[in-house]
N, C-alpha and C. Protein backbone atom coordinates (compact mmCIF):
# COMPACT_ATOMS: atom_id res chain seq x y z
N UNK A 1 1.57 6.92 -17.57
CA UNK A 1 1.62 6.35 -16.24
C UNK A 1 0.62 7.08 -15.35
N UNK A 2 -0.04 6.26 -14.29
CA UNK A 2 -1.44 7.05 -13.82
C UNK A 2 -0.24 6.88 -11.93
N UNK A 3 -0.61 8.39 -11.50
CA UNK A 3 0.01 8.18 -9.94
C UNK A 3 -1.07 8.69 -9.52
N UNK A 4 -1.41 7.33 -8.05
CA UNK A 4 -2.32 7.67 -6.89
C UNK A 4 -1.27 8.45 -5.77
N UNK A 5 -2.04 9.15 -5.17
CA UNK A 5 -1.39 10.28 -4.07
C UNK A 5 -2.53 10.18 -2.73
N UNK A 6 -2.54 9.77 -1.84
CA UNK A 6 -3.53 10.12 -0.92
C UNK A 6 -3.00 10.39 0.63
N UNK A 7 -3.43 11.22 1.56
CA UNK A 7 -2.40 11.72 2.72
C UNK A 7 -3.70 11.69 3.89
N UNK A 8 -3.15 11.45 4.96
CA UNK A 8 -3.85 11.15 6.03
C UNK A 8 -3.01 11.41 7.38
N UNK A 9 -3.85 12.14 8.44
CA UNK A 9 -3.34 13.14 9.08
C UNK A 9 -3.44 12.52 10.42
N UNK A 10 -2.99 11.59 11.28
CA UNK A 10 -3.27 10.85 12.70
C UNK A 10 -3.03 11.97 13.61
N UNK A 11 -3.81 11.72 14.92
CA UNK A 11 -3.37 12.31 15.97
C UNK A 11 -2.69 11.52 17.00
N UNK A 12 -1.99 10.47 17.03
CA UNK A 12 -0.93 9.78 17.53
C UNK A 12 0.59 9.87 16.61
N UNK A 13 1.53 9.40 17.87
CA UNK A 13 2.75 9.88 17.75
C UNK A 13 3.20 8.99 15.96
N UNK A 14 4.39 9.57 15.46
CA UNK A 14 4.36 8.61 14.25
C UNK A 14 5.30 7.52 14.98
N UNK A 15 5.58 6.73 15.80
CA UNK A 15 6.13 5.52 15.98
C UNK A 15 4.79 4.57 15.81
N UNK A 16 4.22 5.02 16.63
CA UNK A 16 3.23 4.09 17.02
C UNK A 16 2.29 3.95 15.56
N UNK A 17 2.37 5.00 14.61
CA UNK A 17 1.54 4.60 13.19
C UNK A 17 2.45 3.84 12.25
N UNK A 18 3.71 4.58 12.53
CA UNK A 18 4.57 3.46 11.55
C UNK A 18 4.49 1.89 11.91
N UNK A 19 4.57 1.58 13.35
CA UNK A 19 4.14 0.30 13.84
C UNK A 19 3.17 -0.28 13.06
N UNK A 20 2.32 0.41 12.77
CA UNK A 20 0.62 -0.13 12.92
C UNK A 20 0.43 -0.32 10.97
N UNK A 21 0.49 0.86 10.51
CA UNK A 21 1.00 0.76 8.97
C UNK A 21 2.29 -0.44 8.60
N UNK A 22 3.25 -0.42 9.19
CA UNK A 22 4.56 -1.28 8.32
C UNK A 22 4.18 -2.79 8.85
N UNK A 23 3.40 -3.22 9.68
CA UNK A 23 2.99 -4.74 10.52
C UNK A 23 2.08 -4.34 9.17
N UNK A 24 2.40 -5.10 8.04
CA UNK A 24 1.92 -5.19 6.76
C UNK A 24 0.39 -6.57 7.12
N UNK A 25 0.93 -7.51 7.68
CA UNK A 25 -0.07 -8.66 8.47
C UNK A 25 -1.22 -7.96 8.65
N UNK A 26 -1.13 -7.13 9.61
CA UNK A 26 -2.64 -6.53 10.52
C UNK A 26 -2.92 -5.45 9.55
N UNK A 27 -2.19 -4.00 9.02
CA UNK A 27 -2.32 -3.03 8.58
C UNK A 27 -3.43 -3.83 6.70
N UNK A 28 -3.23 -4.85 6.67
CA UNK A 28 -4.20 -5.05 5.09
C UNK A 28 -4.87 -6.65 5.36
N UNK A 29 -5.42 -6.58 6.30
CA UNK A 29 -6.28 -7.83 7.09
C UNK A 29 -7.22 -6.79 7.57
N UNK A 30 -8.61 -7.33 7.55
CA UNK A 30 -9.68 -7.16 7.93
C UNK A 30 -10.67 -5.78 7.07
N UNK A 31 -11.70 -5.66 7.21
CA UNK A 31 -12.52 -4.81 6.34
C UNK A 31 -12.66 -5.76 4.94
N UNK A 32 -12.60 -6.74 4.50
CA UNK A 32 -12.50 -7.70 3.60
C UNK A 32 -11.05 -8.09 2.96
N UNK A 33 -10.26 -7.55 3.33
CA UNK A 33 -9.02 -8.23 2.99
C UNK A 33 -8.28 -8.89 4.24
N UNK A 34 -7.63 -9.89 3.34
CA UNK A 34 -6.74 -10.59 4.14
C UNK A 34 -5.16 -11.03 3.59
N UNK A 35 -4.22 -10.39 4.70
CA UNK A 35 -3.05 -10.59 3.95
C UNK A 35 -2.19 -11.24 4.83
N UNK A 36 -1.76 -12.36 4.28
CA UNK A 36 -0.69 -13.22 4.90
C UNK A 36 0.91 -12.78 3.75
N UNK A 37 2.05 -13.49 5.10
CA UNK A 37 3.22 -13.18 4.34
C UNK A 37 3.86 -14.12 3.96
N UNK A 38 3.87 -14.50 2.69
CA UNK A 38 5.33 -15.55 1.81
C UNK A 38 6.27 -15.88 2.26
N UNK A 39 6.96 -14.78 1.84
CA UNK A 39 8.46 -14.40 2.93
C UNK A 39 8.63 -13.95 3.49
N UNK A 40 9.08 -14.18 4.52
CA UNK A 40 9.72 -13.28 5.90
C UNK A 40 10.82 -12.75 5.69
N UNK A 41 11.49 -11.97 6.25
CA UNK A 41 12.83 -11.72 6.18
C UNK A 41 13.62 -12.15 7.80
N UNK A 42 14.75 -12.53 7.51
CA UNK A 42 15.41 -13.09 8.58
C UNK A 42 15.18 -12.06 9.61
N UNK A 43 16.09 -10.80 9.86
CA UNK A 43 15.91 -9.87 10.87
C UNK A 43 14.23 -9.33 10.90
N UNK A 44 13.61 -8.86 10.26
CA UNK A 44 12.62 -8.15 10.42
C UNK A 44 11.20 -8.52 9.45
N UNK A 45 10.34 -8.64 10.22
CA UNK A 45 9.52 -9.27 9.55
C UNK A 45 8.60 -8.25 8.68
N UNK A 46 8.63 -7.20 8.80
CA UNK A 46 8.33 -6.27 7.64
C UNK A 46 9.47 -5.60 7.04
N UNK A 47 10.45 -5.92 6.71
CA UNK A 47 12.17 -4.87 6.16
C UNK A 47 11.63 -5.75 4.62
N UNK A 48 13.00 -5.18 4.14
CA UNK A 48 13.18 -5.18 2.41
C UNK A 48 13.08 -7.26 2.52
N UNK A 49 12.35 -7.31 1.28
CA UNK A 49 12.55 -8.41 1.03
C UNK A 49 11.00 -9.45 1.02
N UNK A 50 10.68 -9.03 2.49
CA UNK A 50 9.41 -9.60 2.38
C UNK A 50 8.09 -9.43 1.04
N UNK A 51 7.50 -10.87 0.90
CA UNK A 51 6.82 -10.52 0.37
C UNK A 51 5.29 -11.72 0.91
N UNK A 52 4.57 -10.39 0.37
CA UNK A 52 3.37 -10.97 1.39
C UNK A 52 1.91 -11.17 0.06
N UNK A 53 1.09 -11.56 0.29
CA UNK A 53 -0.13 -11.75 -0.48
C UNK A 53 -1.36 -11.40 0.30
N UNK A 54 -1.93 -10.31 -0.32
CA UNK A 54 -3.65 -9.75 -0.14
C UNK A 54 -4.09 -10.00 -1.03
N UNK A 55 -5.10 -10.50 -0.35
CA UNK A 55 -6.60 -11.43 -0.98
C UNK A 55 -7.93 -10.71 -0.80
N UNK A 56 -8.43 -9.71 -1.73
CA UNK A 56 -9.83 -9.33 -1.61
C UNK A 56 -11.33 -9.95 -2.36
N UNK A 57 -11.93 -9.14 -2.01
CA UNK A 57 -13.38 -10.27 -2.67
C UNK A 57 -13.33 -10.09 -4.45
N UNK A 58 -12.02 -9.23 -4.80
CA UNK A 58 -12.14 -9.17 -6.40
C UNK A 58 -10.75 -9.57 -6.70
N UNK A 59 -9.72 -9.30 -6.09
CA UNK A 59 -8.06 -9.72 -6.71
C UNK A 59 -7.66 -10.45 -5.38
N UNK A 60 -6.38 -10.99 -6.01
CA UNK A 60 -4.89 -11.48 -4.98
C UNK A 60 -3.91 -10.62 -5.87
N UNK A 61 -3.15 -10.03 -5.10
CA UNK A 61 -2.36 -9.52 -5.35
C UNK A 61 -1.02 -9.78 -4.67
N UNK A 62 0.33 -10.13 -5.18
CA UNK A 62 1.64 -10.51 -4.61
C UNK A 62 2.57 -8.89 -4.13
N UNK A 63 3.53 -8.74 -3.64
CA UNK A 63 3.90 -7.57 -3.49
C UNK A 63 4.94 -7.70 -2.65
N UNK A 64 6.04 -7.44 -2.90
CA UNK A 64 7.55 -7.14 -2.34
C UNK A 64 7.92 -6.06 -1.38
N UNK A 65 8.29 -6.16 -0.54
CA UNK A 65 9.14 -5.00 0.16
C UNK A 65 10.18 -4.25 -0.41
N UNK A 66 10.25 -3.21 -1.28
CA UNK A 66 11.90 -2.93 -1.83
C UNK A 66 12.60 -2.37 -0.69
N UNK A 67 11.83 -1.51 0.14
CA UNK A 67 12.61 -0.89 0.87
C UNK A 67 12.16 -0.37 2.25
N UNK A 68 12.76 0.32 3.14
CA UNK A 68 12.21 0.42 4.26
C UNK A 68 13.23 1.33 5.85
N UNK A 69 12.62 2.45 5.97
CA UNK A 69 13.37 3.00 6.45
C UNK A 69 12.36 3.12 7.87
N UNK A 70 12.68 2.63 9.21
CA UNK A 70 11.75 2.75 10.17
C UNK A 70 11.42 4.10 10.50
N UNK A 71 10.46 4.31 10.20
CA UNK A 71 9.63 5.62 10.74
C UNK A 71 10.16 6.71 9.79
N UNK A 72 10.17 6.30 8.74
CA UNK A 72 9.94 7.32 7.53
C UNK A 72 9.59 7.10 6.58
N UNK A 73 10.00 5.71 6.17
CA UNK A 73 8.94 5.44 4.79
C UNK A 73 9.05 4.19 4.41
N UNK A 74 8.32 3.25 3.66
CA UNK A 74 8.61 1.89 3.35
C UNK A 74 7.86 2.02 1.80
N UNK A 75 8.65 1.38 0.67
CA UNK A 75 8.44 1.01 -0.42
C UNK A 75 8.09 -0.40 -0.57
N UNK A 76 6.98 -1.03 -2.09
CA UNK A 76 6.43 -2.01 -2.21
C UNK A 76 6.39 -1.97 -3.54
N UNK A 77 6.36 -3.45 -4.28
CA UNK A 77 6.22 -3.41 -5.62
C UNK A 77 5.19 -4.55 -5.69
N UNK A 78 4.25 -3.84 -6.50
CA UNK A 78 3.15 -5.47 -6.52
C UNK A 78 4.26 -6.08 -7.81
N UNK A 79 4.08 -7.64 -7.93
CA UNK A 79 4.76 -8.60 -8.69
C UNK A 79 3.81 -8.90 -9.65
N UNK A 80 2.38 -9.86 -8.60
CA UNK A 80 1.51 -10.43 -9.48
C UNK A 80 0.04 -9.97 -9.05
N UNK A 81 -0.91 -9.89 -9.98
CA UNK A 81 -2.24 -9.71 -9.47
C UNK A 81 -3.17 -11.14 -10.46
N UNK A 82 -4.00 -11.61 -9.53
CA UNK A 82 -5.07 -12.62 -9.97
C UNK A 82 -6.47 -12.41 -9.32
N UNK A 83 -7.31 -12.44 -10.41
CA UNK A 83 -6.92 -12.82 -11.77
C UNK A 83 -5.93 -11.88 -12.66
N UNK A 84 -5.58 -12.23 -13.33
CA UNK A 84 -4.43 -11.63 -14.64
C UNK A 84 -5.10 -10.43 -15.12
N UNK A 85 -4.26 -8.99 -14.98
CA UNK A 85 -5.20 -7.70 -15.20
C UNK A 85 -3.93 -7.30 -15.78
N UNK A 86 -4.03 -6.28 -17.22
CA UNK A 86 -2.89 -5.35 -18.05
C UNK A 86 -3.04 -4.24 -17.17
N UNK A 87 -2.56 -4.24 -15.91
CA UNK A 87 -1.30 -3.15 -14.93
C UNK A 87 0.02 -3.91 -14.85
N UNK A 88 0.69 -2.76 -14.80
CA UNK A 88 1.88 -3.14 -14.98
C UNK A 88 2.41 -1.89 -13.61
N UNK A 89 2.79 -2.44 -12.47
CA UNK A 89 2.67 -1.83 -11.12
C UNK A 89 4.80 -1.36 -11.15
N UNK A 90 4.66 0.13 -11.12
CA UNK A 90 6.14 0.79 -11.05
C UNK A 90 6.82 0.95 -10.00
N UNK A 91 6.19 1.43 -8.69
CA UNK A 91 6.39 1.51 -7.41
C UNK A 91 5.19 2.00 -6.93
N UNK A 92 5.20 1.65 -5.03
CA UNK A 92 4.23 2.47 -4.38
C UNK A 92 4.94 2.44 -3.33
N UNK A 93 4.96 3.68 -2.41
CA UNK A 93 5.74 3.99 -0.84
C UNK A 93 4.84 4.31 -0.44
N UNK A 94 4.66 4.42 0.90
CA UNK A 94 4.30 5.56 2.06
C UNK A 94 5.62 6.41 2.76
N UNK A 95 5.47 7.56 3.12
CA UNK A 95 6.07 8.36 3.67
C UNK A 95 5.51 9.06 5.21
N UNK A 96 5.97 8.78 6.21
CA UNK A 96 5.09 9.57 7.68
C UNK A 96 6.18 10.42 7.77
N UNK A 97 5.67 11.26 8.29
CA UNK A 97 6.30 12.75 9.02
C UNK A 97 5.37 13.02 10.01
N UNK A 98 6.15 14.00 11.28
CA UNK A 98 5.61 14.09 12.55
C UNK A 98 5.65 15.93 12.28
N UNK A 99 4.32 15.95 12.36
CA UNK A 99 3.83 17.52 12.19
C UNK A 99 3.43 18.02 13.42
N UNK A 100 3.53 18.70 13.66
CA UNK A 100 2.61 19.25 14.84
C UNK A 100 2.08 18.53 15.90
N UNK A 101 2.98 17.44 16.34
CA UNK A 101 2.38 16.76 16.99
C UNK A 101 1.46 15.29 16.62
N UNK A 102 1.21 15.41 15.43
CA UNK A 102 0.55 14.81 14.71
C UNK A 102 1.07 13.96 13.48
N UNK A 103 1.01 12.88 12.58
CA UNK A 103 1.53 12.43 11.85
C UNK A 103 0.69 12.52 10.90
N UNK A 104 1.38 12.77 10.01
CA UNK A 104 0.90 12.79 8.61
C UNK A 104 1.71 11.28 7.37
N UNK A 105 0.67 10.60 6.62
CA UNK A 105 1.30 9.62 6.23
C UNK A 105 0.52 10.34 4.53
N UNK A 106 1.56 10.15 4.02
CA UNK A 106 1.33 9.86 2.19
C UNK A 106 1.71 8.77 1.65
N UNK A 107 0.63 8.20 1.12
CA UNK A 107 0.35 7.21 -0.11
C UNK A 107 0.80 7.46 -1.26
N UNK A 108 1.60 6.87 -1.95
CA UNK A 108 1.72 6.71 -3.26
C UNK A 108 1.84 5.32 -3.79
N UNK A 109 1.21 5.44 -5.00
CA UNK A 109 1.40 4.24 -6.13
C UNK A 109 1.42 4.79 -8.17
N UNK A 110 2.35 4.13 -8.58
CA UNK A 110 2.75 4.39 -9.88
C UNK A 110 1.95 3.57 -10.86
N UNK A 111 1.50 3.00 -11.95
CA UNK A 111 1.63 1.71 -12.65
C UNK A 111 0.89 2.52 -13.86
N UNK A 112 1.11 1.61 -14.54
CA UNK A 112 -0.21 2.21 -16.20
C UNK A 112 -0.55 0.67 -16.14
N UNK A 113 -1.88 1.32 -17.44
CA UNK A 113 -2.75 -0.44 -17.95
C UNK A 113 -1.73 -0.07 -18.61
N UNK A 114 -1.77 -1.33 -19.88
CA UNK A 114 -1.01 -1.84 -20.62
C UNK A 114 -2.41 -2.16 -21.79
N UNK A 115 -3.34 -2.29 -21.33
CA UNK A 115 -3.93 -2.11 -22.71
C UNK A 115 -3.93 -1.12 -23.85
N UNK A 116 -4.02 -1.71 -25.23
CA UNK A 116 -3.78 -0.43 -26.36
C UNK A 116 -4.84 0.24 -26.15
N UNK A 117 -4.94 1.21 -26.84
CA UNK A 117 -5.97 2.41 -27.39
C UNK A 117 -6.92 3.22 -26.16
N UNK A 118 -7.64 2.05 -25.13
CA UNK A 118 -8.25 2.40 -24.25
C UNK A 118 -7.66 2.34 -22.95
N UNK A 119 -6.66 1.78 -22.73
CA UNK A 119 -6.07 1.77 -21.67
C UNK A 119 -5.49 3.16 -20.56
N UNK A 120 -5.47 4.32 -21.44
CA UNK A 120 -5.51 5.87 -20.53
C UNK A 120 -6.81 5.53 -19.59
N UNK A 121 -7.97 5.32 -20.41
CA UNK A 121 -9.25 5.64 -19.51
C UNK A 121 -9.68 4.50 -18.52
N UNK A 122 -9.04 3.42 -18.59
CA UNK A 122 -9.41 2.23 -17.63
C UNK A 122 -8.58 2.45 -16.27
N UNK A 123 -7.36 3.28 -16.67
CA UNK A 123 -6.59 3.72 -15.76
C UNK A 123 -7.05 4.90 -14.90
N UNK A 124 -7.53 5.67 -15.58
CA UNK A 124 -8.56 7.06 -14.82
C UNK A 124 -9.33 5.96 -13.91
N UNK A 125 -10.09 5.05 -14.22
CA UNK A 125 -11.09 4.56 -13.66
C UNK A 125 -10.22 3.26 -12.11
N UNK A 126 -8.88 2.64 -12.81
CA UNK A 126 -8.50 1.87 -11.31
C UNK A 126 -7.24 2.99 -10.60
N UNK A 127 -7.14 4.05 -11.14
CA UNK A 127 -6.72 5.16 -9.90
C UNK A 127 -7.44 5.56 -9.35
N UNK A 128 -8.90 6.10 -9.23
CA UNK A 128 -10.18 6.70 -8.68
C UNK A 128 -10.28 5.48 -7.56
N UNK A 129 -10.69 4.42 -8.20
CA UNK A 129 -10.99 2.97 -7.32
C UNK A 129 -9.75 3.00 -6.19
N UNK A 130 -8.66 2.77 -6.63
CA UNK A 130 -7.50 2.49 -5.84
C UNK A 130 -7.33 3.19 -5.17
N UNK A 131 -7.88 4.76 -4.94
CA UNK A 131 -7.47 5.81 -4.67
C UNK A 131 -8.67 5.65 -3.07
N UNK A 132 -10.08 5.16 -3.51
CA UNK A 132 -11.03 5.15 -2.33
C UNK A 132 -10.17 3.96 -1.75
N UNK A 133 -9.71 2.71 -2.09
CA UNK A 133 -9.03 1.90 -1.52
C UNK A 133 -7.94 2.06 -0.69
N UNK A 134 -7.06 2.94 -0.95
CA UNK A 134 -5.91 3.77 -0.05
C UNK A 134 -6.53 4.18 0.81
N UNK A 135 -7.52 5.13 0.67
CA UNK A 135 -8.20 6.06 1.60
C UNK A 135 -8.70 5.22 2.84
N UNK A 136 -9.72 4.23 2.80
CA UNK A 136 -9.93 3.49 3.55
C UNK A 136 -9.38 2.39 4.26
N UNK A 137 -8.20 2.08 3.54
CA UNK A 137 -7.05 1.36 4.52
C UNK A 137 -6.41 2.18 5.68
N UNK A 138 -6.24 3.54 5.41
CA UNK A 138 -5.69 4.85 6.15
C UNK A 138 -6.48 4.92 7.30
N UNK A 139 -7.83 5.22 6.66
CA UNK A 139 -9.03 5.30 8.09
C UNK A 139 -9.12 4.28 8.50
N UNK A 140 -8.88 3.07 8.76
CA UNK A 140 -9.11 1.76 9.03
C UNK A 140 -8.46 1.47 10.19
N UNK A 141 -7.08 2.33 10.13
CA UNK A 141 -6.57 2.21 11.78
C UNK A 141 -6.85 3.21 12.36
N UNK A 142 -7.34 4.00 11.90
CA UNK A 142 -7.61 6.17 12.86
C UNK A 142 -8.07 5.15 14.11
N UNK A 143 -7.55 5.92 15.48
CA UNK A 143 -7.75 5.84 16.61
C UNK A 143 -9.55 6.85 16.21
N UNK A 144 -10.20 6.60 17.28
CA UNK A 144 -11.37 7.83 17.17
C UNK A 144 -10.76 8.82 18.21
């Protein structure tokens, strides 16, 4: 199993990042993706349940809400990716904490390929990728 880890350090309060991160709509729209949501959930339009679809210039990817605790962490499970790729996606959360004034958010995501024999090293190669991809969703809302 290959785990991405990536952490990013705001200088605004963590309400206002959890806002901005869990509004799943705006937080993975724009910079070339675009993500609309499937399902809504009755009370809350980012809580458990929803599931929404991002569309970049190389995949669509489907992805569930499992879980969701306001202003501490929200879990996601991708379902489907298209075109059809051997990952097989385990979980991914974020976690914010209020440091110093400052919020700190960690990224995580789980999954392995599923291809035989070569599949360790294709995985080195879409954790590295996925990993600049986290990174730049993170910087994507930084206030300057």
């Amino acid at each position: 199993m290959h785990k991405i880890h990536v952490t990013e350090t705001y200088n605004e309060d963590l309400k206002i990042i959890f806002a901005k991160i869990s509004d799943h709509a705006e937080f993975l729209s724009g910079g070339g993706i675009q993500c609309t949501l499937i399902k809504e959930w009755k009370t809350d339009r980012n809580g458990v349940g929803v599931v929404r679809k991002v569309v970049s210039e190389k995949l669509t990817f489907e992805e569930e809400i499992t879980g969701y605790q306001e202003n501490i962490r929200f879990s996601y499970l991708i379902t489907s990716i298209t075109p059809q790729k051997p990952i097989k996606h385990h979980k991914g959360w974020l976690d914010f904490k209020q440091l110093n004034g400052k919020t700190q958010v960690d990224w995580h995501s789980h999954f392995e390929v599923t291809t035989p024999i070569i599949g360790w090293l294709i995985g080195i190669i879409v954790k590295k990728s996925m990993a600049r991809v986290f990174e730049s969703r993170l910087k994507y809302i930084k206030s300057p």
